[in-house]
N, C-alpha and C. Protein backbone atom coordinates (compact mmCIF):
# COMPACT_ATOMS: atom_id res chain seq x y z
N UNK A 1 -31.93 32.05 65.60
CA UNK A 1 -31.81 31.37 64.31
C UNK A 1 -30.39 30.81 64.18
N UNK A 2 -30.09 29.44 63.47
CA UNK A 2 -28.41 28.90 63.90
C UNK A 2 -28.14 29.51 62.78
N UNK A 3 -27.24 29.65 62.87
CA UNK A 3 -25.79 30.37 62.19
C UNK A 3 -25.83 29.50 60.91
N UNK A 4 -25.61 30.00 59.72
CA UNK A 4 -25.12 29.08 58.14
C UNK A 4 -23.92 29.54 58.20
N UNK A 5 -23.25 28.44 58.23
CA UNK A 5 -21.83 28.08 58.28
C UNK A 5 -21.87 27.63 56.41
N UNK A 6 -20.37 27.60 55.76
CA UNK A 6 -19.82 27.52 54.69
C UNK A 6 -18.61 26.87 54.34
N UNK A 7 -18.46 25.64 54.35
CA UNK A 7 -17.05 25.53 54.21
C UNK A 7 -16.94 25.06 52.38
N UNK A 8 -15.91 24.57 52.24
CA UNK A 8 -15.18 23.98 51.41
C UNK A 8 -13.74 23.40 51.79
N UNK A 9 -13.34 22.61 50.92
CA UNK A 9 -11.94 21.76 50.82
C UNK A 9 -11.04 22.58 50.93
N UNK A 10 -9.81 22.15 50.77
CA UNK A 10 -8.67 23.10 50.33
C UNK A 10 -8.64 23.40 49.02
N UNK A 11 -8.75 22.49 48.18
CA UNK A 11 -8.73 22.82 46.51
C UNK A 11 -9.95 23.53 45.62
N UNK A 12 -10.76 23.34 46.82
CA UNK A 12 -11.95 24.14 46.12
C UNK A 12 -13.36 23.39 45.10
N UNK A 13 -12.74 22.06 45.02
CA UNK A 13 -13.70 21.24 44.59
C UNK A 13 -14.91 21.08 44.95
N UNK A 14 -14.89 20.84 46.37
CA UNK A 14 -16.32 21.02 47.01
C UNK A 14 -16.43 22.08 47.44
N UNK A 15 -17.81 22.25 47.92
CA UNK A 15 -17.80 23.56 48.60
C UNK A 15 -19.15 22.76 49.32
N UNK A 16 -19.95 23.15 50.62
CA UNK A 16 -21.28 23.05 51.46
C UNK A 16 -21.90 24.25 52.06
N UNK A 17 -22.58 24.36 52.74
CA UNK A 17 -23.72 24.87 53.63
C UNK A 17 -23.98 24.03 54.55
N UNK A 18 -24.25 24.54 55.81
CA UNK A 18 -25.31 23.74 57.17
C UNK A 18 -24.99 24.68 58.45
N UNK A 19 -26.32 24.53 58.72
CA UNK A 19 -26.95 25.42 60.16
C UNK A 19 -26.20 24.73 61.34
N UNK A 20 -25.57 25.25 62.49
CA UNK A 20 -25.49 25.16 63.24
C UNK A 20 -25.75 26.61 64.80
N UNK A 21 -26.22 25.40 65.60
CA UNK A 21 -26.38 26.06 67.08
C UNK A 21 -25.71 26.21 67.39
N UNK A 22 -24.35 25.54 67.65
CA UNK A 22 -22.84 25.07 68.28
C UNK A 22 -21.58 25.51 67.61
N UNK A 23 -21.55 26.56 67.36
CA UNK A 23 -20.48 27.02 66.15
C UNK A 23 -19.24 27.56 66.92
N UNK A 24 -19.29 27.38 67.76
CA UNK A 24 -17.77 27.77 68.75
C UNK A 24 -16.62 26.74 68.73
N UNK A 25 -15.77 26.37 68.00
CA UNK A 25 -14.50 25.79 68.12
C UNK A 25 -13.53 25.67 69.01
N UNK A 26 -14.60 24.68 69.79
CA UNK A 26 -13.95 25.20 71.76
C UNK A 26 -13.40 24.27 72.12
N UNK A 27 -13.37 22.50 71.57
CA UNK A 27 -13.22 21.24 71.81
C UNK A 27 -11.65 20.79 70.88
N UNK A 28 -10.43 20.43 71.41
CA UNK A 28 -9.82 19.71 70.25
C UNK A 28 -9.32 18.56 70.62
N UNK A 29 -9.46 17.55 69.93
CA UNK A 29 -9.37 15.96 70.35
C UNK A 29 -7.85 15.59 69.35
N UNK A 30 -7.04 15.21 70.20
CA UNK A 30 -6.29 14.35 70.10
C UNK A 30 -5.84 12.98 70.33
N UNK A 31 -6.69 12.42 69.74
CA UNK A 31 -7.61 10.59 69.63
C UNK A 31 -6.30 10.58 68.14
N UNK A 32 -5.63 9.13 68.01
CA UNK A 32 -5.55 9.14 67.14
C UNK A 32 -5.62 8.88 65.39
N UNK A 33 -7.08 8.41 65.41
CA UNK A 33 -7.94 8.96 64.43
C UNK A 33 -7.70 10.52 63.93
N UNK A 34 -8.00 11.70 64.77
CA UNK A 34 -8.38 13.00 64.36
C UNK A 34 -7.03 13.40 64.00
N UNK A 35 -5.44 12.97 65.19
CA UNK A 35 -4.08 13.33 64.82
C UNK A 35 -4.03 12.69 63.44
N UNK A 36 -4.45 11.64 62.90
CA UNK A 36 -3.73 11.40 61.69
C UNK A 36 -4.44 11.78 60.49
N UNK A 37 -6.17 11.96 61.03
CA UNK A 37 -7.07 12.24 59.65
C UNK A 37 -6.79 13.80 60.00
N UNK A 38 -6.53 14.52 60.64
CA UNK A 38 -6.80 15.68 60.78
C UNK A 38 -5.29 16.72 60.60
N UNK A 39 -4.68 16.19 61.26
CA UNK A 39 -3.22 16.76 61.64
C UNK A 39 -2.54 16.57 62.70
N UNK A 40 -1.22 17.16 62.49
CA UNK A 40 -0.40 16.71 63.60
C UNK A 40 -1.13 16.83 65.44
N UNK A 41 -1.47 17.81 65.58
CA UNK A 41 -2.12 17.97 66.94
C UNK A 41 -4.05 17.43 67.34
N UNK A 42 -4.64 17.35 66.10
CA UNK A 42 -5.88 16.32 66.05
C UNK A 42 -6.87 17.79 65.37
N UNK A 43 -8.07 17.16 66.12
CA UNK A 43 -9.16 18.04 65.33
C UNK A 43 -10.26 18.82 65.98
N UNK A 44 -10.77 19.61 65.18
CA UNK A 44 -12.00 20.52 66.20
C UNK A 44 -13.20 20.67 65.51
N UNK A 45 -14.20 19.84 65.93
CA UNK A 45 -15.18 19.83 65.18
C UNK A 45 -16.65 21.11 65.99
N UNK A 46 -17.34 21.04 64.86
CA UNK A 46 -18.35 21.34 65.69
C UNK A 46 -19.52 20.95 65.59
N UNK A 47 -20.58 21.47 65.72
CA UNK A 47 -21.84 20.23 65.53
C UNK A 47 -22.90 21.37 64.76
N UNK A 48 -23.52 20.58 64.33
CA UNK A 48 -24.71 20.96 62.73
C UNK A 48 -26.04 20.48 62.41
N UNK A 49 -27.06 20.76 61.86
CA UNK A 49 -28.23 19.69 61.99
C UNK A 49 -28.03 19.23 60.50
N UNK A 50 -27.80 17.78 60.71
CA UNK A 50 -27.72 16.98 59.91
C UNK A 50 -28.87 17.41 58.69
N UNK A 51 -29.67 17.31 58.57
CA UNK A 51 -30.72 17.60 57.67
C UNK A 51 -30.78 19.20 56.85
N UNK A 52 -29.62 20.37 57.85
CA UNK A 52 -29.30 21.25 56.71
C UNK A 52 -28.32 21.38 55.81
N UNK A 53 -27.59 20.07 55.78
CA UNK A 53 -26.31 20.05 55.07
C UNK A 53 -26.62 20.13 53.34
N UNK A 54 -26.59 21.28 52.93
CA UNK A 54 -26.35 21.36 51.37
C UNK A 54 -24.84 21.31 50.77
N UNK A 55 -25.18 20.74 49.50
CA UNK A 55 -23.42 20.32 49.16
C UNK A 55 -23.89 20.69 48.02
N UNK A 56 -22.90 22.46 47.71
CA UNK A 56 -22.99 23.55 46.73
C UNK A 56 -22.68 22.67 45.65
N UNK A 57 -21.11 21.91 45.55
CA UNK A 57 -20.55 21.64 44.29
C UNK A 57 -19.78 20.72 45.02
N UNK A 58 -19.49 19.47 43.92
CA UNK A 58 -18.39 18.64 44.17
C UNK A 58 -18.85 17.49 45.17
N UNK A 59 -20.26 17.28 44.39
CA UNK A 59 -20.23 15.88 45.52
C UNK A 59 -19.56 14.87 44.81
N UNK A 60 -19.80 14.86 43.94
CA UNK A 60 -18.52 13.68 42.73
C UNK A 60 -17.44 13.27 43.39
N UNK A 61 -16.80 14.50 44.78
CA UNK A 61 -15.45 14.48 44.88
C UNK A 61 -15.35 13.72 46.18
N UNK A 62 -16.51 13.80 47.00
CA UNK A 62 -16.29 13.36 48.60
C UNK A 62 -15.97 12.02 48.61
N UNK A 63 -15.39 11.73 49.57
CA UNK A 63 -15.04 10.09 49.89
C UNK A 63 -15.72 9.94 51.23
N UNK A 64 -15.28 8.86 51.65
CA UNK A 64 -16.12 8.54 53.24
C UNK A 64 -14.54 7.57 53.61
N UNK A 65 -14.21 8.09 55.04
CA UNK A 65 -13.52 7.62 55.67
C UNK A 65 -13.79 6.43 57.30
N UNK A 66 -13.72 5.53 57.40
CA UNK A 66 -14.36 4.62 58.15
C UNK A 66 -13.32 4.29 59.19
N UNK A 67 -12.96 4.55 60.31
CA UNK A 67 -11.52 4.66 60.86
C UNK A 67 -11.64 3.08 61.66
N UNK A 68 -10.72 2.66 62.01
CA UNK A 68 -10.53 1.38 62.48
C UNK A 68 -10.20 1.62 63.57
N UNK A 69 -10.67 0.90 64.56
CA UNK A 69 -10.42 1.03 66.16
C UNK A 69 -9.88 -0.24 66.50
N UNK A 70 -8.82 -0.11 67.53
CA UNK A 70 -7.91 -1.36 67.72
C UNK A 70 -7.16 -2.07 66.90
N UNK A 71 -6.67 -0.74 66.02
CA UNK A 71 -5.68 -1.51 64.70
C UNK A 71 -4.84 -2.30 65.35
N UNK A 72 -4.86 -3.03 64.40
CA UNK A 72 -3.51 -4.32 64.51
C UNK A 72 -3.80 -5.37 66.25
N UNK A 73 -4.90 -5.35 66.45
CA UNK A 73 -5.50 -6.38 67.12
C UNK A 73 -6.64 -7.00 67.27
N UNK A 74 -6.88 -8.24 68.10
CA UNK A 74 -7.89 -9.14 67.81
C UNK A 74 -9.06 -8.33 67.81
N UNK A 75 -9.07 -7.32 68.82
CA UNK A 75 -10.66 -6.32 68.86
C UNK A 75 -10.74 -5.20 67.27
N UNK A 76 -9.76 -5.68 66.26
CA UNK A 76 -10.15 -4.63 65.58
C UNK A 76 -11.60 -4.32 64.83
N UNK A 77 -11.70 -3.48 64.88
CA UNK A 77 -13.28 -3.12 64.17
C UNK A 77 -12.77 -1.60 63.82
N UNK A 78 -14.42 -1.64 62.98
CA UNK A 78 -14.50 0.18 62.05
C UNK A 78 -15.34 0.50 63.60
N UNK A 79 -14.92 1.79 63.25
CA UNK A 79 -16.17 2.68 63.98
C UNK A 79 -17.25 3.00 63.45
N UNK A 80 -18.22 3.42 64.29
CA UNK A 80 -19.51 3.69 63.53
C UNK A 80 -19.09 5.21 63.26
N UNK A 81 -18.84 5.88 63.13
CA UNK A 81 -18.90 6.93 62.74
C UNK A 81 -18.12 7.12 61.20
N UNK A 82 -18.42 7.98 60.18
CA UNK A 82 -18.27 8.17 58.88
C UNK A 82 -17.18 9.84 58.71
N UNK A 83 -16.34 9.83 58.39
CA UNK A 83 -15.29 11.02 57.88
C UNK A 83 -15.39 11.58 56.37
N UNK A 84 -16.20 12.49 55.90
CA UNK A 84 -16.36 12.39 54.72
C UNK A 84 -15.17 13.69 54.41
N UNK A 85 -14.52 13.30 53.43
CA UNK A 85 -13.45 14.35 52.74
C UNK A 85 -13.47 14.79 51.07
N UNK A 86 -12.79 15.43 50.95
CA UNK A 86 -12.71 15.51 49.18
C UNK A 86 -10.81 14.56 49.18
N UNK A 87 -11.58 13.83 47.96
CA UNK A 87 -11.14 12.92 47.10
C UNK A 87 -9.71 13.00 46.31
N UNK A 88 -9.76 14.76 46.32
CA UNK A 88 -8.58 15.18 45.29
C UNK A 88 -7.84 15.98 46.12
N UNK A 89 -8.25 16.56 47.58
CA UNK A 89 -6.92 17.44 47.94
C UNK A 89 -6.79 16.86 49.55
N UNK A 90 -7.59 15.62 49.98
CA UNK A 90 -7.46 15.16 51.34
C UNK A 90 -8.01 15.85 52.43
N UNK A 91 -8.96 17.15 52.07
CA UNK A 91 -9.21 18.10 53.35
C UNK A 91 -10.44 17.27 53.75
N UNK A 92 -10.18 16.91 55.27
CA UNK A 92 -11.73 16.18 56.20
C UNK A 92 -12.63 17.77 56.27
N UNK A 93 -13.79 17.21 55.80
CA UNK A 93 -15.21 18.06 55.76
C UNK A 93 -15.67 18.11 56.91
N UNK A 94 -17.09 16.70 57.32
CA UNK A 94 -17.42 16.42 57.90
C UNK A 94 -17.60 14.71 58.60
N UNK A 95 -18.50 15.37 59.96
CA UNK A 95 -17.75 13.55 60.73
C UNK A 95 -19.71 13.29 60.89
N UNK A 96 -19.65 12.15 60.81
CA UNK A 96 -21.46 11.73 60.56
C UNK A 96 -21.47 10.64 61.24
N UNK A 97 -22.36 10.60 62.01
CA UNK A 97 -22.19 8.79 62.87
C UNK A 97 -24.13 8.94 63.27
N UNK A 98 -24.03 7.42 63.38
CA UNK A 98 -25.44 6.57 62.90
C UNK A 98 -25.90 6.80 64.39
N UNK A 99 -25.32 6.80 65.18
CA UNK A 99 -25.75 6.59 66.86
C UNK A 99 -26.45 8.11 66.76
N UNK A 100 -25.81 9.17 66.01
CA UNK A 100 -26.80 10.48 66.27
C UNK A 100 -27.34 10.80 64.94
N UNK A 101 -27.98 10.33 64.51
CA UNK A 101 -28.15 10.69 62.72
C UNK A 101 -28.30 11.96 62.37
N UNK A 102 -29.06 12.69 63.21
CA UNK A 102 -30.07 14.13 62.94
C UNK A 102 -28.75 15.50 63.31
N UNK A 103 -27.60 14.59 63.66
CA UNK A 103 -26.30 15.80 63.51
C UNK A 103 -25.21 15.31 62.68
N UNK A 104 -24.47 16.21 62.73
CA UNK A 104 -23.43 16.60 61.87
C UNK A 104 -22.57 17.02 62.19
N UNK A 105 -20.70 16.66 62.64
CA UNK A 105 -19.97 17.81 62.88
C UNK A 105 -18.84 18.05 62.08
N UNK A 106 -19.08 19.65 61.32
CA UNK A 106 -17.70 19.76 60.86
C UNK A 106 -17.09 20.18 61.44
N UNK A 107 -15.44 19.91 60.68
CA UNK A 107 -14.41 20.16 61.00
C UNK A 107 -14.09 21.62 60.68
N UNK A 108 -13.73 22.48 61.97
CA UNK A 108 -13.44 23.68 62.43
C UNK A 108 -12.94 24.41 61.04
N UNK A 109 -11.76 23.34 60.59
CA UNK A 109 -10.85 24.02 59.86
C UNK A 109 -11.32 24.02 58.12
N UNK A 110 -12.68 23.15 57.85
CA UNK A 110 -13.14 23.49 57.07
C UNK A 110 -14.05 24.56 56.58
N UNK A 111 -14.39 25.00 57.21
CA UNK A 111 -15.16 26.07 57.69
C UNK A 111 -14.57 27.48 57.03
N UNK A 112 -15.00 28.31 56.29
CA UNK A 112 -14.74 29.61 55.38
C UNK A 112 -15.37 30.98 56.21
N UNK A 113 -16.77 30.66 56.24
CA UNK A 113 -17.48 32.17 56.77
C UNK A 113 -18.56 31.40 57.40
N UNK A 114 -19.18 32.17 58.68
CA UNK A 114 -18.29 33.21 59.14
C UNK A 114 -17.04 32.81 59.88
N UNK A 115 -16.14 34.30 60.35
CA UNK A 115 -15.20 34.13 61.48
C UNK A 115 -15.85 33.25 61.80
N UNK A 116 -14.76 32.24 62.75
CA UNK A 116 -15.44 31.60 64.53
C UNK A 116 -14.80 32.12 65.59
N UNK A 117 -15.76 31.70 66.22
CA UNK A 117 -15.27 33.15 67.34
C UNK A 117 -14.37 31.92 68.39
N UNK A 118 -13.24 33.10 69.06
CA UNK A 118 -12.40 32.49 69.37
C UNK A 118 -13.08 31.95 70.80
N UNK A 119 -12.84 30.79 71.80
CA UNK A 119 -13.55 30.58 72.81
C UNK A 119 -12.25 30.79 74.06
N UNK A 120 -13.17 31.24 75.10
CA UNK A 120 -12.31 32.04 76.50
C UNK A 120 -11.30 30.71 76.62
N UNK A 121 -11.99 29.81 76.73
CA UNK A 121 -11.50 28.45 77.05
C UNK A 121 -11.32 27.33 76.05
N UNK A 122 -10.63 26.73 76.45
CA UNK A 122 -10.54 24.71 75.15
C UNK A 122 -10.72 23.80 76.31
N UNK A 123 -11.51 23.03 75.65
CA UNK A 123 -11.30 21.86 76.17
C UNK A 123 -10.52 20.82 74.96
N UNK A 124 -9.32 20.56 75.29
CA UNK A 124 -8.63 19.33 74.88
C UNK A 124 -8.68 17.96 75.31
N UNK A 125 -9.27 16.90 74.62
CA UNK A 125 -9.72 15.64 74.76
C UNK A 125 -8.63 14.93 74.17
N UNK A 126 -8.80 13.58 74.79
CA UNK A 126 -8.15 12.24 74.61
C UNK A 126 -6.64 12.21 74.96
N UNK A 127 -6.29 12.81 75.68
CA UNK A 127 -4.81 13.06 76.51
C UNK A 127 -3.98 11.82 77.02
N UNK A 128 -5.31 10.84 77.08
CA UNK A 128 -4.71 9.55 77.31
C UNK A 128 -4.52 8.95 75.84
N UNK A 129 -4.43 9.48 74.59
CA UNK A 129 -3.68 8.84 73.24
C UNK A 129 -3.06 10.01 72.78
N UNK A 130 -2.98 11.36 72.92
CA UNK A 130 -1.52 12.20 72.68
C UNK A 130 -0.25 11.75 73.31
N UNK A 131 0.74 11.71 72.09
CA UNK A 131 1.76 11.47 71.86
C UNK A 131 2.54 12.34 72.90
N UNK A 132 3.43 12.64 73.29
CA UNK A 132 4.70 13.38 74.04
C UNK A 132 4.96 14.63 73.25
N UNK A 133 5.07 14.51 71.67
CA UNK A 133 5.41 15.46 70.58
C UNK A 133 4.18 16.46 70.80
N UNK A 134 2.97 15.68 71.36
CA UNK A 134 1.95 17.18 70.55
C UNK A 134 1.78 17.89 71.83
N UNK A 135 1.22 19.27 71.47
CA UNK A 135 1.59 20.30 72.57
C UNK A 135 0.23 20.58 72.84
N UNK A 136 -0.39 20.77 73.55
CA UNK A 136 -1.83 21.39 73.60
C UNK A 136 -1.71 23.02 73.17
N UNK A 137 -2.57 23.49 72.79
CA UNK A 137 -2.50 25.51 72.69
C UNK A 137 -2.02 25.81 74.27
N UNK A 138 -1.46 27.23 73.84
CA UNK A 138 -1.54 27.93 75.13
C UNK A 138 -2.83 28.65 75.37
N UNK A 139 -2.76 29.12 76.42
CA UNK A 139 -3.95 29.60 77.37
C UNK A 139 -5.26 28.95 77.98
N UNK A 140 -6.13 29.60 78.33
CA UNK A 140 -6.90 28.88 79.03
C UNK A 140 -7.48 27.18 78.62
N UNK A 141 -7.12 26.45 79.81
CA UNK A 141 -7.59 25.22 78.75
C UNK A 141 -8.17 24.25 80.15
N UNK A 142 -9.08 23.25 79.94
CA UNK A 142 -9.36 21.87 80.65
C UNK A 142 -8.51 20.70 79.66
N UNK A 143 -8.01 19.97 80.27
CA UNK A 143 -7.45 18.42 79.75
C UNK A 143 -8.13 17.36 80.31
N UNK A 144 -8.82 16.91 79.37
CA UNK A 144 -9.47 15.46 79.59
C UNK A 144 -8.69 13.78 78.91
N UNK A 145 -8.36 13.06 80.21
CA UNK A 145 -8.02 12.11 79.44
C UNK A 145 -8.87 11.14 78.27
N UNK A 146 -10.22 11.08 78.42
CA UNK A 146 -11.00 11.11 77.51
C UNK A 146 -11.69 11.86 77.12
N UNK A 147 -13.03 11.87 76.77
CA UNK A 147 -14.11 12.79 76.39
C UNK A 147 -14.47 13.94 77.77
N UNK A 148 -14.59 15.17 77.81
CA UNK A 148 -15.40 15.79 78.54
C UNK A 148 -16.42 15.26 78.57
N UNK A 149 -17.17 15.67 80.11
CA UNK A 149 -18.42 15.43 80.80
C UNK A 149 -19.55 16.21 79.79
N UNK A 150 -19.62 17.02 79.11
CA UNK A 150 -20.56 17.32 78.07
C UNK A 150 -20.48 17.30 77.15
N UNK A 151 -22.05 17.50 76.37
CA UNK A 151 -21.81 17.05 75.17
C UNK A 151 -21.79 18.64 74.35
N UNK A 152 -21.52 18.81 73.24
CA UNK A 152 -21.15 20.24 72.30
C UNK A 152 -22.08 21.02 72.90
N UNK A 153 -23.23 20.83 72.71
CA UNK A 153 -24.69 21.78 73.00
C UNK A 153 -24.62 21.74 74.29
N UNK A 154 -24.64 21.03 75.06
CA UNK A 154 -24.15 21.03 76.79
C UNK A 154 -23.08 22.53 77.45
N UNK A 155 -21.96 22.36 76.42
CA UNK A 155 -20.95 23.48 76.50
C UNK A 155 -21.71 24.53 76.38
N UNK A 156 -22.03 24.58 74.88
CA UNK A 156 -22.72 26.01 74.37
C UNK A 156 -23.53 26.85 75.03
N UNK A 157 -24.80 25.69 75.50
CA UNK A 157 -25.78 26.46 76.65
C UNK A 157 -24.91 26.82 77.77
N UNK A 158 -24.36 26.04 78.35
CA UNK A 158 -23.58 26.17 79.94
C UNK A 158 -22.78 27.68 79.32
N UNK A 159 -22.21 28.44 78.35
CA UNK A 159 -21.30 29.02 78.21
C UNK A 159 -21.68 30.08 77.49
N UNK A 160 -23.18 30.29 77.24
CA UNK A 160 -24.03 31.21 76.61
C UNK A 160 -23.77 31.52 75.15
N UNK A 161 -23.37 30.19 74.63
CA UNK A 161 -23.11 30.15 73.27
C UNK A 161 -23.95 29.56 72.02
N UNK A 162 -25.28 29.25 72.88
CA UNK A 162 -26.14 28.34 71.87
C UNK A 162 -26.94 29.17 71.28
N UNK A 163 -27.03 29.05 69.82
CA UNK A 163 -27.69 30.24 69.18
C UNK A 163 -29.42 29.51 69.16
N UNK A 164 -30.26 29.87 69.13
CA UNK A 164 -31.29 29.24 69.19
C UNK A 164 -32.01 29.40 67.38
């Protein structure tokens, strides 16, 4: 049965619910989209079935963030993918994109209960747009200059982490 995950904002405005299989916070991308929507070192999402996302309180408050790819040149465009946050204290919720509709991934650090369990390993992504300043964690880790070869649920099963 997947795991009900719980987050809320920082301020407490919103609060959600949604099931996930993939609840290990094993991936952190430093793209810089996630360094600037997320924080100094980027972000760690995880993945959810789109269709259990309940939103306790404070949908009034969410915004939708649409990130621009190839700022400040002729290729600029939005991405398809959607950043939804609260409105009043800036904390990113969740990331929603049209290419996978039927998922969902929040962000690690929104996330309240349960613990997440810590993973043996990270994989750190997008190494080819981290800055010099940001440091990856210590200990066990893979560095990908882009995306790893799998996808979240790919990891999970390969790593006996997929809750069924």
């Amino acid at each position: 049965m997947p795991i009900l995950l719980k987050g809320s904002c920082h301020c407490g405005l919103v609060r959600f619910t949604m099931e996930s299989k993939t609840p290990v916070p094993y991936q952190l991308c430093a793209c810089s989209i996630c360094r600037k929507v997320g924080g100094v070192g980027g972000s760690i999402n995880l993945g959810a079935d789109n269709s259990s996302l309940r939103i306790i309180q404070g949908k009034e408050h969410i915004k939708v963030y649409q990130a621009v790819l190839d700022r400040d040149t002729p290729d600029q465009k939005h991405a398809s993918s959607e950043r939804s946050f609260c409105g009043n204290c800036s904390s990113m919720l969740w990331l929603w994109d049209h290419h996978w509709p039927e998922l969902i991934h929040p962000f690690a650090s929104a996330i309240d209960e349960p613990e997440l369990k810590q993973p043996e390993e990270m994989y750190c992504i997008m190494q080819s747009s981290k800055p010099s300043y940001v440091r990856w964690p210590q200990g066990k880790k893979q560095v990908f200059d882009t995306y790893g070869e799998e996808s979240i649920e790919e990891w999970h099963k390969k790593n006996g982490e997929f809750v069924e």
